[in-house]
C-alpha atoms as a PDB file:
ATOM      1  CA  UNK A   1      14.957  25.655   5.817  1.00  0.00           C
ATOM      2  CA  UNK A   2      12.071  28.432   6.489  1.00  0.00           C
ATOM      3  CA  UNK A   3      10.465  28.317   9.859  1.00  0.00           C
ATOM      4  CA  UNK A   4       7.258  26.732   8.272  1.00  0.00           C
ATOM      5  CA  UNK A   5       8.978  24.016   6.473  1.00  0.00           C
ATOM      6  CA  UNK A   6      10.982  23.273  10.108  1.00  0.00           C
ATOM      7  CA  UNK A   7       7.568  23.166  12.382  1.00  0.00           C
ATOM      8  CA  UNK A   8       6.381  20.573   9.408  1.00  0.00           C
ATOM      9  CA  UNK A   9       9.136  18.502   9.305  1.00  0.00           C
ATOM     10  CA  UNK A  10       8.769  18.184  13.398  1.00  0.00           C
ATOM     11  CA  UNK A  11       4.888  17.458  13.297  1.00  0.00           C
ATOM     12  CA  UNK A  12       5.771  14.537  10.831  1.00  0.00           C
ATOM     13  CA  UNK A  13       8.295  13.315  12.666  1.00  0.00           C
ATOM     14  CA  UNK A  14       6.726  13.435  16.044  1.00  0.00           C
ATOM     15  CA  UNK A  15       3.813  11.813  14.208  1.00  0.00           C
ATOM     16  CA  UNK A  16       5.859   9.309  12.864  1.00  0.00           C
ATOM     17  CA  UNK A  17       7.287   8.789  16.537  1.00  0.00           C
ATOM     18  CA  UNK A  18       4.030   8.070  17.941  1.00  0.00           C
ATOM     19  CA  UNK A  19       3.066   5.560  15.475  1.00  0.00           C
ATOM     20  CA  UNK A  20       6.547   3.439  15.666  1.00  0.00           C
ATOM     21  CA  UNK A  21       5.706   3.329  19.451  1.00  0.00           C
ATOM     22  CA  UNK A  22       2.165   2.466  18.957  1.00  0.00           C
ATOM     23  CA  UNK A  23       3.310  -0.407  16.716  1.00  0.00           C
ATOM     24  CA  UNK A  24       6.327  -1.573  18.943  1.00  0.00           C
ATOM     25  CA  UNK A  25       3.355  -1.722  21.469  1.00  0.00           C
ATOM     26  CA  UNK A  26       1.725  -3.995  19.461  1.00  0.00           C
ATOM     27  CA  UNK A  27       4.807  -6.380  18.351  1.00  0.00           C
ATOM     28  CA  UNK A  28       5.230  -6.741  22.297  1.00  0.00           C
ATOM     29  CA  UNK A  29       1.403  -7.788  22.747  1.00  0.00           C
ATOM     30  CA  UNK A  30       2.025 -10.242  19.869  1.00  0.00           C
ATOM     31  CA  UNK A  31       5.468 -11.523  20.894  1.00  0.00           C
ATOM     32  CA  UNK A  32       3.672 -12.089  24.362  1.00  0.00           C
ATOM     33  CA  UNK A  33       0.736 -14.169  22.937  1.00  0.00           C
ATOM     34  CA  UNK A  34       2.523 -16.356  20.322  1.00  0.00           C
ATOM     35  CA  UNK A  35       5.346 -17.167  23.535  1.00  0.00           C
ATOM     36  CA  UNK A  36       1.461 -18.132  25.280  1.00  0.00           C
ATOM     37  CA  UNK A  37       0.646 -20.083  22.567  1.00  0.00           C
ATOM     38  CA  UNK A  38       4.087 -21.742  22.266  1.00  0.00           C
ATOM     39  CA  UNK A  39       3.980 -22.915  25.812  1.00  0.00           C
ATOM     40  CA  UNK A  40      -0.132 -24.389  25.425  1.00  0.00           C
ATOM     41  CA  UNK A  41       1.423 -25.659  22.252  1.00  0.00           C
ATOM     42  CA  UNK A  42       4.415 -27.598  24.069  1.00  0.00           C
ATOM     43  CA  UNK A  43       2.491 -28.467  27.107  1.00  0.00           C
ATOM     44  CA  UNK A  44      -0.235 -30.176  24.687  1.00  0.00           C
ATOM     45  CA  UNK A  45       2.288 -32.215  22.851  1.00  0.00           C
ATOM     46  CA  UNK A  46       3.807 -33.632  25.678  1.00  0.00           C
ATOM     47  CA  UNK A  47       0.540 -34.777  27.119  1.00  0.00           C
ATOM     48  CA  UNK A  48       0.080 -36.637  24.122  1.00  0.00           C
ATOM     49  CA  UNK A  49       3.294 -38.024  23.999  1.00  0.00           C
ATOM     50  CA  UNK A  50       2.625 -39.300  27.719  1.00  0.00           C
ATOM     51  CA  UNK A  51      -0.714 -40.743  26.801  1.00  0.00           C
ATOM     52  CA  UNK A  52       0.524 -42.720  23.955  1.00  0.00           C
ATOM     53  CA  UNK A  53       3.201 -43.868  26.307  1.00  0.00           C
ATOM     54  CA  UNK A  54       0.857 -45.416  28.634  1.00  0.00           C
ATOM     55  CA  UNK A  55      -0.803 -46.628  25.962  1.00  0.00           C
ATOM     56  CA  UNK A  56       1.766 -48.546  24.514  1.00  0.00           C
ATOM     57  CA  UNK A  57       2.931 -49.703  28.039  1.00  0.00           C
ATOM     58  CA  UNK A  58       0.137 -50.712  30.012  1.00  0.00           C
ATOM     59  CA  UNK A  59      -2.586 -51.306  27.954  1.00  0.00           C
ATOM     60  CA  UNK A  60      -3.735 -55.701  27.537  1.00  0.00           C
ATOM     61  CA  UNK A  61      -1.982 -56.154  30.835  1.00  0.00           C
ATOM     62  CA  UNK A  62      -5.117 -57.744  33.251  1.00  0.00           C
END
Protein backbone atom coordinates (compact mmCIF):
# COMPACT_ATOMS: atom_id res chain seq x y z
CA UNK A 1 0.00 0.00 0.00
CA UNK A 2 1.44 3.47 -1.54
CA UNK A 3 1.51 6.38 0.81
CA UNK A 4 -1.57 7.93 -1.03
CA UNK A 5 -3.71 4.94 -0.88
CA UNK A 6 -2.66 4.75 3.20
CA UNK A 7 -3.58 8.67 3.98
CA UNK A 8 -7.07 7.61 2.07
CA UNK A 9 -7.81 4.70 3.76
CA UNK A 10 -7.24 6.85 7.24
CA UNK A 11 -9.47 9.89 6.08
CA UNK A 12 -12.29 7.23 5.45
CA UNK A 13 -11.90 5.64 8.38
CA UNK A 14 -11.60 8.58 10.65
CA UNK A 15 -14.66 9.76 8.72
CA UNK A 16 -16.36 6.76 9.28
CA UNK A 17 -15.35 7.14 13.11
CA UNK A 18 -16.95 10.36 13.45
CA UNK A 19 -20.16 9.37 12.01
CA UNK A 20 -20.57 5.97 14.23
CA UNK A 21 -20.08 8.43 17.19
CA UNK A 22 -22.40 10.96 15.88
CA UNK A 23 -25.01 8.20 15.51
CA UNK A 24 -24.28 6.40 18.92
CA UNK A 25 -24.99 10.05 20.09
CA UNK A 26 -28.15 9.90 18.71
CA UNK A 27 -29.27 6.16 19.79
CA UNK A 28 -28.45 7.56 23.43
CA UNK A 29 -30.82 10.73 22.89
CA UNK A 30 -33.43 8.22 21.64
CA UNK A 31 -32.91 5.46 24.22
CA UNK A 32 -33.29 8.46 26.76
CA UNK A 33 -36.66 9.73 25.35
CA UNK A 34 -38.50 6.43 24.62
CA UNK A 35 -37.29 5.34 28.65
CA UNK A 36 -39.29 9.19 29.16
CA UNK A 37 -42.00 8.11 27.35
CA UNK A 38 -42.14 4.63 28.95
CA UNK A 39 -42.35 6.08 32.39
CA UNK A 40 -45.41 8.99 31.21
CA UNK A 41 -46.67 5.86 29.56
CA UNK A 42 -46.73 3.68 32.92
CA UNK A 43 -47.53 6.50 35.17
CA UNK A 44 -50.73 7.23 32.84
CA UNK A 45 -51.95 3.71 32.97
CA UNK A 46 -51.89 3.39 36.46
CA UNK A 47 -53.87 6.53 37.00
CA UNK A 48 -56.43 5.03 35.03
CA UNK A 49 -56.38 1.90 36.60
CA UNK A 50 -56.87 3.88 40.03
CA UNK A 51 -59.72 5.89 38.65
CA UNK A 52 -61.65 3.00 37.45
CA UNK A 53 -61.00 1.55 40.84
CA UNK A 54 -62.75 4.22 42.61
CA UNK A 55 -65.14 4.06 40.24
CA UNK A 56 -66.14 0.71 40.67
CA UNK A 57 -65.83 1.08 44.53
CA UNK A 58 -67.37 4.10 45.62
CA UNK A 59 -69.50 5.29 43.16
CA UNK A 60 -73.94 4.92 44.15
CA UNK A 61 -72.82 4.87 47.74
CA UNK A 62 -74.90 8.24 49.33
Amino acid sequence: MNALALKKFVEVNQKLASECAHLLSQCNKWEKECSLYDHDREALMDFANEADGSRVGGGGER
